[in-house]
C-alpha atoms as a PDB file:
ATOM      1  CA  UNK A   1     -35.142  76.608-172.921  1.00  0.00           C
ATOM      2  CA  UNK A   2     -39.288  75.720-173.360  1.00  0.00           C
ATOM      3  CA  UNK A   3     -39.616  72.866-171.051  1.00  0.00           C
ATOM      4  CA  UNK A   4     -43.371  72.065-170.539  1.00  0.00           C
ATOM      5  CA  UNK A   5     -45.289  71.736-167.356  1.00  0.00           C
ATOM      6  CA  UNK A   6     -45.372  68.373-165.641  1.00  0.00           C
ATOM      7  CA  UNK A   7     -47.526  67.493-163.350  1.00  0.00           C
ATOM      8  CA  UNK A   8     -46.923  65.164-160.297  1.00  0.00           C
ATOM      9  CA  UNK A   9     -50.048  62.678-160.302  1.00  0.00           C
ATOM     10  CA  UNK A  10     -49.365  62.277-156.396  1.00  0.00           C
ATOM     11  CA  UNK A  11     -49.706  65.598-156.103  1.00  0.00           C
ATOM     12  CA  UNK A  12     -53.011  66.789-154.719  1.00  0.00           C
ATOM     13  CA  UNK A  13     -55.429  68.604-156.934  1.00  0.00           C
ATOM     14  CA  UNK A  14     -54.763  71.850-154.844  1.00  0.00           C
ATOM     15  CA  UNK A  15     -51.186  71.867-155.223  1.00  0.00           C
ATOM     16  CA  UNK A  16     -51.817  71.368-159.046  1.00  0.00           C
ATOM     17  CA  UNK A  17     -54.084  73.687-158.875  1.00  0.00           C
ATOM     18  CA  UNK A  18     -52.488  76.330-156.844  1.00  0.00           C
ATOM     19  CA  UNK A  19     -49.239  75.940-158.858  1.00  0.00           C
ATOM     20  CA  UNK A  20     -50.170  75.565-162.294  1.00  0.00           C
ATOM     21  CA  UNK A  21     -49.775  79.353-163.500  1.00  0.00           C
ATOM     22  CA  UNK A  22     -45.800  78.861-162.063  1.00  0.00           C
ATOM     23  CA  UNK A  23     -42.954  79.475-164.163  1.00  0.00           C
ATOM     24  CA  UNK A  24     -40.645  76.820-162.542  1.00  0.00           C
ATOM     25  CA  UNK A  25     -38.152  76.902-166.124  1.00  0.00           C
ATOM     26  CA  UNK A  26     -36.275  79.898-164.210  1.00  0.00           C
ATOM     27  CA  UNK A  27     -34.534  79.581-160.850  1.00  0.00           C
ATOM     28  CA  UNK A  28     -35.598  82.924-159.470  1.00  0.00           C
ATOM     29  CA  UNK A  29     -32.461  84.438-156.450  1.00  0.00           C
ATOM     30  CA  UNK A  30     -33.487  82.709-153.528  1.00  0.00           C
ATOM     31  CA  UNK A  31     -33.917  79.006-155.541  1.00  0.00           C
ATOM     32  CA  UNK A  32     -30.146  79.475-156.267  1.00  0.00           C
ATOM     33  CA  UNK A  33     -29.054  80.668-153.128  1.00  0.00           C
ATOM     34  CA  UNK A  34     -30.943  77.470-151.295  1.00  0.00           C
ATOM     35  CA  UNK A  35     -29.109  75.393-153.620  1.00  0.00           C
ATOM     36  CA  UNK A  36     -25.858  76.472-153.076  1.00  0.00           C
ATOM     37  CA  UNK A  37     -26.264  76.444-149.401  1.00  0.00           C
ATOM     38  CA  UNK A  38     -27.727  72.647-149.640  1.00  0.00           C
ATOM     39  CA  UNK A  39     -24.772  71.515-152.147  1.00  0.00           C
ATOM     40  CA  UNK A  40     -22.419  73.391-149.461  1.00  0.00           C
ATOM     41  CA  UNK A  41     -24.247  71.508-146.747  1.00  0.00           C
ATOM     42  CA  UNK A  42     -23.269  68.118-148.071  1.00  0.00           C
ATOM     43  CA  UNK A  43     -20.297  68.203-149.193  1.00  0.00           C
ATOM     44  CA  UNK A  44     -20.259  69.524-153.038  1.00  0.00           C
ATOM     45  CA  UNK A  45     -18.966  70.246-155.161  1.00  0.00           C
ATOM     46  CA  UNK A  46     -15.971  68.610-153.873  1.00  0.00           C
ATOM     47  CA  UNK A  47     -13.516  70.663-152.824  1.00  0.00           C
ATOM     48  CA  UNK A  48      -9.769  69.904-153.499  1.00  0.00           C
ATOM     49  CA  UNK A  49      -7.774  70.525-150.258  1.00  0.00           C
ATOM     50  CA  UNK A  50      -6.264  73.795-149.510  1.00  0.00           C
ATOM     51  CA  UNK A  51      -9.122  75.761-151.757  1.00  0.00           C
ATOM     52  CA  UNK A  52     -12.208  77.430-149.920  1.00  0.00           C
END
């Protein structure tokens, strides 16, 4: 997948800046693990009863 960079206007110029040389089109291990444990956290995916 080519997705190409956006850039948040809000964003300061530093952030832009500092962040502009990132390759955010890959979830690297920890990116995946945080969003597992925040789906988890709320509730999802939805779980039907009985199944862990």
């Amino acid at each position: 997948m080519n997705i190409a960079p956006m850039y948040d206007s809000a964003a300061s110029r530093q952030w832009n800046e500092l962040t502009k040389s990132l390759d955010f089109s890959k979830p690297d291990a920890n990116e995946v693990e945080l969003r597992r444990t925040i789906q988890l956290s709320v509730g999802l995916p939805a779980r039907k009863p009985g199944k862990k």
